[in-house]
ModelCIF file with pLDDT and N, C-alpha, C, O atoms, coordinates in Angstrom:
data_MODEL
#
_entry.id   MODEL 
#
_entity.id                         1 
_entity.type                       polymer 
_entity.pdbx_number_of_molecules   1 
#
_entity_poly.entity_id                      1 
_entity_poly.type                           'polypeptide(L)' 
_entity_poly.nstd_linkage                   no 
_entity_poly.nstd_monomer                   no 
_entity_poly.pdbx_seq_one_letter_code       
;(UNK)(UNK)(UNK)(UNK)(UNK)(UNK)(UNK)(UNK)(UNK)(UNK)(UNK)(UNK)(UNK)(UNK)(UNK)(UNK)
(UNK)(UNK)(UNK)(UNK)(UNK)(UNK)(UNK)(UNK)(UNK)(UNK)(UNK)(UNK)(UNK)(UNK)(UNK)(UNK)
(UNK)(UNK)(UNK)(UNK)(UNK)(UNK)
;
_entity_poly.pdbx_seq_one_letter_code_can   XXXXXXXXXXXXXXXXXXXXXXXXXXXXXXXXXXXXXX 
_entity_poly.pdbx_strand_id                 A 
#
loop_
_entity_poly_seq.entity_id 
_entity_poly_seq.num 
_entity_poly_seq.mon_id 
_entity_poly_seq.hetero 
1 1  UNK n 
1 2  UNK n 
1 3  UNK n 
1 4  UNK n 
1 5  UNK n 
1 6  UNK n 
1 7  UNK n 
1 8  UNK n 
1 9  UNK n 
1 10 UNK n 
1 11 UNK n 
1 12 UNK n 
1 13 UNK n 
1 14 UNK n 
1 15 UNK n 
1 16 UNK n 
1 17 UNK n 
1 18 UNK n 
1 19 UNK n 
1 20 UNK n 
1 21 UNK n 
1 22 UNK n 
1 23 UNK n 
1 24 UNK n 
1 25 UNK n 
1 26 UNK n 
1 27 UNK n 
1 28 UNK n 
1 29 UNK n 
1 30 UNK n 
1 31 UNK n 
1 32 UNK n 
1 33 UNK n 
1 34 UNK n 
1 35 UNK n 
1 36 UNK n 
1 37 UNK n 
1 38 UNK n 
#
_struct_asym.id          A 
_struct_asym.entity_id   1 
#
loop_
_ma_qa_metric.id 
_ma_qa_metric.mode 
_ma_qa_metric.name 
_ma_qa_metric.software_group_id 
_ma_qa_metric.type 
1 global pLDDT . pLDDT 
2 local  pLDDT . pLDDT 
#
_ma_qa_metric_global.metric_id      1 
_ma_qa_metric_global.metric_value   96.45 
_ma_qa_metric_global.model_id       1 
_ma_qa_metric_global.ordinal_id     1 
#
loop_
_ma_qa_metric_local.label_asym_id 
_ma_qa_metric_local.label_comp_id 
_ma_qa_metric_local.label_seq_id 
_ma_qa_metric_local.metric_id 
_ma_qa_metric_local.metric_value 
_ma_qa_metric_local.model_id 
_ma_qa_metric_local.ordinal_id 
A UNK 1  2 97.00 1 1  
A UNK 2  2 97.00 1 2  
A UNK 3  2 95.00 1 3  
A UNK 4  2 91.00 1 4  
A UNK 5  2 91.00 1 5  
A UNK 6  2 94.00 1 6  
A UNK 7  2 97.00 1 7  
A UNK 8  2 98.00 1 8  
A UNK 9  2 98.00 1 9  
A UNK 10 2 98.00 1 10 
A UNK 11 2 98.00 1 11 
A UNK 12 2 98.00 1 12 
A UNK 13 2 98.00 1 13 
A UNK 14 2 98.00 1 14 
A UNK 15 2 98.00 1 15 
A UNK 16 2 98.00 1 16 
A UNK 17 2 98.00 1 17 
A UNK 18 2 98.00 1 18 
A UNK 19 2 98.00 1 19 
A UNK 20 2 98.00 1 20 
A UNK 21 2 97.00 1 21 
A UNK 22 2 96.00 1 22 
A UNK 23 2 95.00 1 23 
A UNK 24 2 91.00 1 24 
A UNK 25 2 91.00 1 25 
A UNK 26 2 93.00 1 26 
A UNK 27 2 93.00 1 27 
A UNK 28 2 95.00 1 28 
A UNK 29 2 96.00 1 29 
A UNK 30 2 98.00 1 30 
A UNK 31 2 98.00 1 31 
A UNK 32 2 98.00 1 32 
A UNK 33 2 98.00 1 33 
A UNK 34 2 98.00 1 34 
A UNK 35 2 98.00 1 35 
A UNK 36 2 98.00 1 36 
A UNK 37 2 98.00 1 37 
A UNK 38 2 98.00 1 38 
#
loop_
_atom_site.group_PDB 
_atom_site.id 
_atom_site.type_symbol 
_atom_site.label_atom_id 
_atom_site.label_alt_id 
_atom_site.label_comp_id 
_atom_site.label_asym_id 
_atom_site.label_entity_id 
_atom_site.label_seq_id 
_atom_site.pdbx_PDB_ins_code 
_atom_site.Cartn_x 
_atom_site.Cartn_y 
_atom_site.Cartn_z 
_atom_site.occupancy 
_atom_site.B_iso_or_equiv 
_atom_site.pdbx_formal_charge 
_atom_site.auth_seq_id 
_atom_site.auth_comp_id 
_atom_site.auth_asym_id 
_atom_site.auth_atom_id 
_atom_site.pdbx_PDB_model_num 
ATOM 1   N N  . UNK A 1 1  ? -29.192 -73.885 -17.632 1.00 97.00 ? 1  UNK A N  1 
ATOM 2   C CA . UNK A 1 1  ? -30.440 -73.301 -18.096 1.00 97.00 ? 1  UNK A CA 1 
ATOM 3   C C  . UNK A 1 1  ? -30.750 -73.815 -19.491 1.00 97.00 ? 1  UNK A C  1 
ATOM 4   O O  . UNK A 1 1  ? -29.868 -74.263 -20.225 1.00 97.00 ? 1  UNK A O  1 
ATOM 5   N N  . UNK A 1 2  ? -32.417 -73.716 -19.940 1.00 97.00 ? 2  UNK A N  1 
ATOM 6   C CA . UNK A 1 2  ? -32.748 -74.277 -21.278 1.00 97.00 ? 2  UNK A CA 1 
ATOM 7   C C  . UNK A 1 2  ? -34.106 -73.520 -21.309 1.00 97.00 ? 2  UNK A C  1 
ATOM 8   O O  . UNK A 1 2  ? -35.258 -73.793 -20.971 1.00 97.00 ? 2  UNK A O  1 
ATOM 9   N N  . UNK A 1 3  ? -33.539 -72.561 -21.804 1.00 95.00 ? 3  UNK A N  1 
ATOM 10  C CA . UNK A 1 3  ? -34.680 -71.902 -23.081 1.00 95.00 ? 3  UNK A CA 1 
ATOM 11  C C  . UNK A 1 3  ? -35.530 -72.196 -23.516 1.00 95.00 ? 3  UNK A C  1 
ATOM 12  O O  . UNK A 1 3  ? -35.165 -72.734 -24.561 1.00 95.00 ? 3  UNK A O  1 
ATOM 13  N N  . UNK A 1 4  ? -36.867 -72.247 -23.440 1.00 91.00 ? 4  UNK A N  1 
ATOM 14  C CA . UNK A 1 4  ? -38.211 -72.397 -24.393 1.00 91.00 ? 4  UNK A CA 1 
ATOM 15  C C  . UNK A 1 4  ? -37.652 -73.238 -25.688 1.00 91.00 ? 4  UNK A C  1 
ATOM 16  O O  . UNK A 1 4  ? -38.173 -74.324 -25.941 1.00 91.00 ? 4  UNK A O  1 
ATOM 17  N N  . UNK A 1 5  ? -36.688 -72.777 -26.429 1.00 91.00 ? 5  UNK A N  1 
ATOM 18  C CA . UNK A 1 5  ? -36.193 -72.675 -27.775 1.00 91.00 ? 5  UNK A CA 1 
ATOM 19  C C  . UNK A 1 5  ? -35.042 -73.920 -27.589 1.00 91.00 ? 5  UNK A C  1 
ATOM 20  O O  . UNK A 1 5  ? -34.454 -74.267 -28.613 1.00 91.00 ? 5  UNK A O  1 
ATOM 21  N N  . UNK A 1 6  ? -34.805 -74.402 -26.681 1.00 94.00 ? 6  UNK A N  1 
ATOM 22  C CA . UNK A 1 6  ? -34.085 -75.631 -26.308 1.00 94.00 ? 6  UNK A CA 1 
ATOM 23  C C  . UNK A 1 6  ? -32.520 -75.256 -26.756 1.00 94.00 ? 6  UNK A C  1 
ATOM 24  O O  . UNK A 1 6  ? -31.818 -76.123 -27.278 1.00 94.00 ? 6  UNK A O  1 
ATOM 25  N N  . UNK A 1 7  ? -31.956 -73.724 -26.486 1.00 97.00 ? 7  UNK A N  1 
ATOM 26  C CA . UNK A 1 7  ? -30.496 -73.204 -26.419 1.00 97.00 ? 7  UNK A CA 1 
ATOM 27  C C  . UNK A 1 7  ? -29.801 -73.344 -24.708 1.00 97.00 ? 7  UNK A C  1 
ATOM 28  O O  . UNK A 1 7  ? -30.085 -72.537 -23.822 1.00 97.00 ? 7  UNK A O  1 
ATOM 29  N N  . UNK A 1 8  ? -28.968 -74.399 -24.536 1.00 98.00 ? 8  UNK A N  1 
ATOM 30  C CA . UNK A 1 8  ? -28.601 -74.462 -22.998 1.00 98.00 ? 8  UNK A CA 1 
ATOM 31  C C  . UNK A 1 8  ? -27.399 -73.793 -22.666 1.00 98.00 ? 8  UNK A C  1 
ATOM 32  O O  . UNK A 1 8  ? -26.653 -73.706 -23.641 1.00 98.00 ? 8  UNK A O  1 
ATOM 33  N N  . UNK A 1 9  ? -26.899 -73.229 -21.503 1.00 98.00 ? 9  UNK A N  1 
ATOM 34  C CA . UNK A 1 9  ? -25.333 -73.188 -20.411 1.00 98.00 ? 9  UNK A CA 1 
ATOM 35  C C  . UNK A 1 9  ? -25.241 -73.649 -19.845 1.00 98.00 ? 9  UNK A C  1 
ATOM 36  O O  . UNK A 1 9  ? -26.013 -74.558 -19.541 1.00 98.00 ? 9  UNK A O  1 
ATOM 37  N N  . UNK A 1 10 ? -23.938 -73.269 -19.137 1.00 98.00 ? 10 UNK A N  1 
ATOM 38  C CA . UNK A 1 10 ? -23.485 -73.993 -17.951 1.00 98.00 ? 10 UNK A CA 1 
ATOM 39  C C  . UNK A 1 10 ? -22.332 -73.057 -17.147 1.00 98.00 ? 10 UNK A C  1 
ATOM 40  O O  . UNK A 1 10 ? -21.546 -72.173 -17.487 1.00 98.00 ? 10 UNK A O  1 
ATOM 41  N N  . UNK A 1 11 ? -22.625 -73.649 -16.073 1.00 98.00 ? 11 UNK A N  1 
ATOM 42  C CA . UNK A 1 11 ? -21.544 -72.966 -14.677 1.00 98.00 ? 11 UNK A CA 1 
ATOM 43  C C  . UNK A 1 11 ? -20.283 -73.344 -15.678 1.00 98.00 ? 11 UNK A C  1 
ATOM 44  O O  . UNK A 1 11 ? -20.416 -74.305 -16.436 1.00 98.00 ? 11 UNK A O  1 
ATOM 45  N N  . UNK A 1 12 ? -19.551 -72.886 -15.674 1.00 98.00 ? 12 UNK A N  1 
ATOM 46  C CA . UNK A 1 12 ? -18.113 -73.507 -15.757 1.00 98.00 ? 12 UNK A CA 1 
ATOM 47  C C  . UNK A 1 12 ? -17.991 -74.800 -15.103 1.00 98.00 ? 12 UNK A C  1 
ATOM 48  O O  . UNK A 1 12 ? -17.464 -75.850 -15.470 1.00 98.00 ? 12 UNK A O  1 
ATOM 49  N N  . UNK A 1 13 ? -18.619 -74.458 -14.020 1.00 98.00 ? 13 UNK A N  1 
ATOM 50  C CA . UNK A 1 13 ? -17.608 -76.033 -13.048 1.00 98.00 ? 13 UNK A CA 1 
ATOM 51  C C  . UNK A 1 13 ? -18.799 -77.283 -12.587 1.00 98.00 ? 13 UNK A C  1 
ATOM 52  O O  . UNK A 1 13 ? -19.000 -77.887 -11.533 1.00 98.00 ? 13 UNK A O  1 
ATOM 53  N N  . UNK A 1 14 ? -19.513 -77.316 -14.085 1.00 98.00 ? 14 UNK A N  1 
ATOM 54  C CA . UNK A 1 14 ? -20.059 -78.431 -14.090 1.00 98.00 ? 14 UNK A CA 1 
ATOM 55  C C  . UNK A 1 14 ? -20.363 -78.765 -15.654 1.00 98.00 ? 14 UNK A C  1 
ATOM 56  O O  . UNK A 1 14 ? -21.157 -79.570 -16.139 1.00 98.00 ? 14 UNK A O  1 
ATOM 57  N N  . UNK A 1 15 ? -19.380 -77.792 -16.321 1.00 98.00 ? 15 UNK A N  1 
ATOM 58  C CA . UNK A 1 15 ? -19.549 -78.001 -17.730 1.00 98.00 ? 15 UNK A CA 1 
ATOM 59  C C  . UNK A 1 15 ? -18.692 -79.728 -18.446 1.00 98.00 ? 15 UNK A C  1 
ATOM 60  O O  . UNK A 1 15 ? -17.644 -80.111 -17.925 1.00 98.00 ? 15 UNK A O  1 
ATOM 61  N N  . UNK A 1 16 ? -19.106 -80.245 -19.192 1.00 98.00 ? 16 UNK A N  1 
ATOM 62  C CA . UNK A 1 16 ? -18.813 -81.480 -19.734 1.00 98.00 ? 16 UNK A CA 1 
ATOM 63  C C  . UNK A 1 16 ? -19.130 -82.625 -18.329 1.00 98.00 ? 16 UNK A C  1 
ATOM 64  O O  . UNK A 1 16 ? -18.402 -83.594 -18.115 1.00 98.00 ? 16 UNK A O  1 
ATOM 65  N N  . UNK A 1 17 ? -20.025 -82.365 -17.701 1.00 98.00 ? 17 UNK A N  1 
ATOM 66  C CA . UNK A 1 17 ? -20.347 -83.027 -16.448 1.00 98.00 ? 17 UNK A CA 1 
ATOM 67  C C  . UNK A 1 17 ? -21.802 -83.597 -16.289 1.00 98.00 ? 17 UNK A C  1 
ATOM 68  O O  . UNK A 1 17 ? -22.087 -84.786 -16.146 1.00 98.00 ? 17 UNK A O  1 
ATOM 69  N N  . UNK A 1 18 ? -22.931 -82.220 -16.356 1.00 98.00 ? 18 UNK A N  1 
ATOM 70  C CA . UNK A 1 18 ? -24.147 -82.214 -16.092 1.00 98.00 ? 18 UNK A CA 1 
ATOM 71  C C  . UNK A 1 18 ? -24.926 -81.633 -17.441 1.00 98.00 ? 18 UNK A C  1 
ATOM 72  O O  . UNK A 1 18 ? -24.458 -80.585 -17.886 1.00 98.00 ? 18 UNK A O  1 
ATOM 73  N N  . UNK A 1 19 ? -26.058 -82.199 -18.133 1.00 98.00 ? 19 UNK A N  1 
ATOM 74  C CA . UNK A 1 19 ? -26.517 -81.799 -19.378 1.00 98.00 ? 19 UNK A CA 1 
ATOM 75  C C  . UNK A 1 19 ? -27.848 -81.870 -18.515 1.00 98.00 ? 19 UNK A C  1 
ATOM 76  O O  . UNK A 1 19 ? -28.296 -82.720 -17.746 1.00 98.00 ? 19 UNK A O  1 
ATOM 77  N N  . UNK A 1 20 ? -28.349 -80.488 -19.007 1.00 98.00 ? 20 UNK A N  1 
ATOM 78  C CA . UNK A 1 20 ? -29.810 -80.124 -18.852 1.00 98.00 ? 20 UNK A CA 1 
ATOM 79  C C  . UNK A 1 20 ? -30.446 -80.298 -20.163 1.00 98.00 ? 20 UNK A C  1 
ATOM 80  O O  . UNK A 1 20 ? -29.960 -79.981 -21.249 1.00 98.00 ? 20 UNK A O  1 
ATOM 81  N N  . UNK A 1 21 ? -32.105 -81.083 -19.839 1.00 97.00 ? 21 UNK A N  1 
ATOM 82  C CA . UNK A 1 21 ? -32.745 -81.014 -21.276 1.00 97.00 ? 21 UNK A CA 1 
ATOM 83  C C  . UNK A 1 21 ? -34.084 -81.163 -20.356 1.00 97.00 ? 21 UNK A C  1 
ATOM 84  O O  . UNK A 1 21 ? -34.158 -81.113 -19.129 1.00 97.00 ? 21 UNK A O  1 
ATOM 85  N N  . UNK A 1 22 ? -35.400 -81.412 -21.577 1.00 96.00 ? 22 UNK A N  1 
ATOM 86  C CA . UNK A 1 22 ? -36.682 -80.838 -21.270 1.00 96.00 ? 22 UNK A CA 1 
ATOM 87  C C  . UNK A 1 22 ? -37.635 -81.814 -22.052 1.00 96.00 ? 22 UNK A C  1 
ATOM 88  O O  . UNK A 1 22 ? -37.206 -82.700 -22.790 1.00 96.00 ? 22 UNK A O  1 
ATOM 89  N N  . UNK A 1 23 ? -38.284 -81.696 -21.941 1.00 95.00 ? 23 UNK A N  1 
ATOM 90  C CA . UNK A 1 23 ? -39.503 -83.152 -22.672 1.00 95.00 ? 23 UNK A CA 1 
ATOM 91  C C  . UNK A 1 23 ? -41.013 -82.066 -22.347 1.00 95.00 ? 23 UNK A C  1 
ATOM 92  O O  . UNK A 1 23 ? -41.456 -81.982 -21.201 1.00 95.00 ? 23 UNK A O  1 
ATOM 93  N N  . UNK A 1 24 ? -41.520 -81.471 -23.269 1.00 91.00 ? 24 UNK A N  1 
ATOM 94  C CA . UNK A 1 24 ? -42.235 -80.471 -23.464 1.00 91.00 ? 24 UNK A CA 1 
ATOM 95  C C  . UNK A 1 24 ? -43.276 -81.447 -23.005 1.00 91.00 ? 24 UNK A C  1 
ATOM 96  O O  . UNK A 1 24 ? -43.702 -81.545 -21.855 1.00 91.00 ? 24 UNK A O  1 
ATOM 97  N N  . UNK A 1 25 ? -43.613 -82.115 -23.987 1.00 91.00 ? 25 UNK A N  1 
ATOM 98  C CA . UNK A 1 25 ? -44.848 -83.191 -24.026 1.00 91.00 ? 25 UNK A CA 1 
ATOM 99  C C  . UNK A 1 25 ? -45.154 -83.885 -22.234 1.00 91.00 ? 25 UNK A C  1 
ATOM 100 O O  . UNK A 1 25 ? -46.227 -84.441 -21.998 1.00 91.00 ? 25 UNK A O  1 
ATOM 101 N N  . UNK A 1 26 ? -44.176 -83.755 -21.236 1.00 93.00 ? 26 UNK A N  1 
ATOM 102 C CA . UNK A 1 26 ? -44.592 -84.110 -19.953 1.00 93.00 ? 26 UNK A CA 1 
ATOM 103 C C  . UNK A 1 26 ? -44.584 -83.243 -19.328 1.00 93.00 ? 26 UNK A C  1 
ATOM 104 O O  . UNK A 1 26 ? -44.985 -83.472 -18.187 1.00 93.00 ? 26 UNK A O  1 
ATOM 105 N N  . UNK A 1 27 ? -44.179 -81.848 -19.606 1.00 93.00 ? 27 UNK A N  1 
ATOM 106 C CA . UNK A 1 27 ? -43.573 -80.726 -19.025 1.00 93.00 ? 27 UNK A CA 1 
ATOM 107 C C  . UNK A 1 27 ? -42.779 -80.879 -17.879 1.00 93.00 ? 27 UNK A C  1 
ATOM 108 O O  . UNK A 1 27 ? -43.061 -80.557 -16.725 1.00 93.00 ? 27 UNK A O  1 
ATOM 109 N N  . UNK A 1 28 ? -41.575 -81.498 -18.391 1.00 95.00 ? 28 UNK A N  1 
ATOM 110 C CA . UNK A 1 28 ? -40.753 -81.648 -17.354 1.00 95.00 ? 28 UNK A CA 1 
ATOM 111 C C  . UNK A 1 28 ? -39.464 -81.610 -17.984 1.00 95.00 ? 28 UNK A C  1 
ATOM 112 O O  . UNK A 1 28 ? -39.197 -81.978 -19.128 1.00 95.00 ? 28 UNK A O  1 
ATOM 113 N N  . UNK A 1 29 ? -38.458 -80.980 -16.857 1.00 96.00 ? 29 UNK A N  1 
ATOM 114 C CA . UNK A 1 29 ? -36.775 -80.675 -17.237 1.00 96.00 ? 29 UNK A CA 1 
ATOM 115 C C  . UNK A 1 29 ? -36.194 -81.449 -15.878 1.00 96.00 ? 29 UNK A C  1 
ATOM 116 O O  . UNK A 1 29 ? -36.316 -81.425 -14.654 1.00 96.00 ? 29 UNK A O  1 
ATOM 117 N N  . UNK A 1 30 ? -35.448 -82.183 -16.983 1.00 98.00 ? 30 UNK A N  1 
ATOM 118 C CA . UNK A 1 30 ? -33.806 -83.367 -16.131 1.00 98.00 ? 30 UNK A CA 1 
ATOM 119 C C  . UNK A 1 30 ? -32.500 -82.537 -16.288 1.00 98.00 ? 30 UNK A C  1 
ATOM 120 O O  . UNK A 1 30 ? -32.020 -82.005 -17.289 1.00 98.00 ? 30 UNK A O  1 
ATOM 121 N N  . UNK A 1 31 ? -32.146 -82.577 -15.230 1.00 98.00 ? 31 UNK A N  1 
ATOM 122 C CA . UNK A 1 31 ? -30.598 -82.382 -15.148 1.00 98.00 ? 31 UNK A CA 1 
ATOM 123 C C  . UNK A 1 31 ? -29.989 -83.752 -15.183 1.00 98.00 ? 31 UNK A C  1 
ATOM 124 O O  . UNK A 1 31 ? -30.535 -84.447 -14.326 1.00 98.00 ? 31 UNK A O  1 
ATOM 125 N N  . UNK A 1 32 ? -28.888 -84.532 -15.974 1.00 98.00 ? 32 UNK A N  1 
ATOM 126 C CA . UNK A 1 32 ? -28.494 -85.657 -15.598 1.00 98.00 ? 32 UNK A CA 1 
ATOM 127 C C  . UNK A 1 32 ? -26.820 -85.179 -15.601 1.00 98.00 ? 32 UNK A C  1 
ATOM 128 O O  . UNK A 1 32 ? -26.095 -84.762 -16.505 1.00 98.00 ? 32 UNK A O  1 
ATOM 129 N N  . UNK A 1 33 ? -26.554 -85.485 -13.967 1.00 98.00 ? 33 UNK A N  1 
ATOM 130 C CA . UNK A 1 33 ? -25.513 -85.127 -13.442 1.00 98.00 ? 33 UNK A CA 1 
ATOM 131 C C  . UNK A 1 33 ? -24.658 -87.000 -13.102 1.00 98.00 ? 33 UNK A C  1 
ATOM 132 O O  . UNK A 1 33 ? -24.996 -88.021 -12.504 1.00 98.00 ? 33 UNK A O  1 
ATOM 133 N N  . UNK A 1 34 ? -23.337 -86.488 -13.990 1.00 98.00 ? 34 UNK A N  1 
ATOM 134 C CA . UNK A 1 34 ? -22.110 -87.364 -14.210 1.00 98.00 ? 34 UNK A CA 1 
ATOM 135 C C  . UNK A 1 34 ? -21.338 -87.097 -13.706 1.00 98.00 ? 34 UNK A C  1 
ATOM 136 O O  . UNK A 1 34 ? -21.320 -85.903 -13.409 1.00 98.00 ? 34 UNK A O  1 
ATOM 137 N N  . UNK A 1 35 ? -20.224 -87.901 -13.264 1.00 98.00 ? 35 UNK A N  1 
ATOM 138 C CA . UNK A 1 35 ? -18.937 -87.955 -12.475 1.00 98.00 ? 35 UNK A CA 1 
ATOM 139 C C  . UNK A 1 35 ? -18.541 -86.690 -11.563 1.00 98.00 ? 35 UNK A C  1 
ATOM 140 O O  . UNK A 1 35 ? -17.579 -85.925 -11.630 1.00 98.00 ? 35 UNK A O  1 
ATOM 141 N N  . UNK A 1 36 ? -19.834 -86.763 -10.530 1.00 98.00 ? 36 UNK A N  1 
ATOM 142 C CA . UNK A 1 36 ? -19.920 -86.205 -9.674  1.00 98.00 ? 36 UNK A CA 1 
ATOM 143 C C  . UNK A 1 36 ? -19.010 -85.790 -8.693  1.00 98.00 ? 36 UNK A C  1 
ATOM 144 O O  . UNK A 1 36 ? -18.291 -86.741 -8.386  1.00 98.00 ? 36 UNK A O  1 
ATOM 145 N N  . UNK A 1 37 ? -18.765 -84.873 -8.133  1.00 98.00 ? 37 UNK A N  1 
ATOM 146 C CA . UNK A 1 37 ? -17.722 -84.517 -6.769  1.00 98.00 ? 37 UNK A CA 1 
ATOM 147 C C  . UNK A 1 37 ? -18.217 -83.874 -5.735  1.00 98.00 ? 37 UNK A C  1 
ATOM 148 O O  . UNK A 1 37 ? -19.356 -83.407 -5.761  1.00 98.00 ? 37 UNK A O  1 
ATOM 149 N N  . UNK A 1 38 ? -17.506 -83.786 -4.815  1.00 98.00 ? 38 UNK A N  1 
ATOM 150 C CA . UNK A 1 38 ? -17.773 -84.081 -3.025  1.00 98.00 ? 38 UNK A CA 1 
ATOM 151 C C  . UNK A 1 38 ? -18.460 -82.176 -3.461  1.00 98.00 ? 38 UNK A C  1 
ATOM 152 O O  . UNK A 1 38 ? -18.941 -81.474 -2.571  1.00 98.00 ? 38 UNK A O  1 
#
């Protein structure tokens, strides 16, 4: 999750994995998910 205020979390079990962020100016939010598992 990411807050208006751009403060994020995470599951535990995708923490140091998947970073959520946001680009106001297109209004759009990326998840970019790394070293993925089954």
């Amino acid at each position: 999750i990411i807050s208006r205020n751009r403060t994020t979390d995470y599951a535990d079990s995708v923490k140091g994995r998947f970073t959520i962020s946001r680009n106001n100016s297109k209004k759009s939010v990326y998840l970019q998910m790394n070293n993925l598992k089954p």
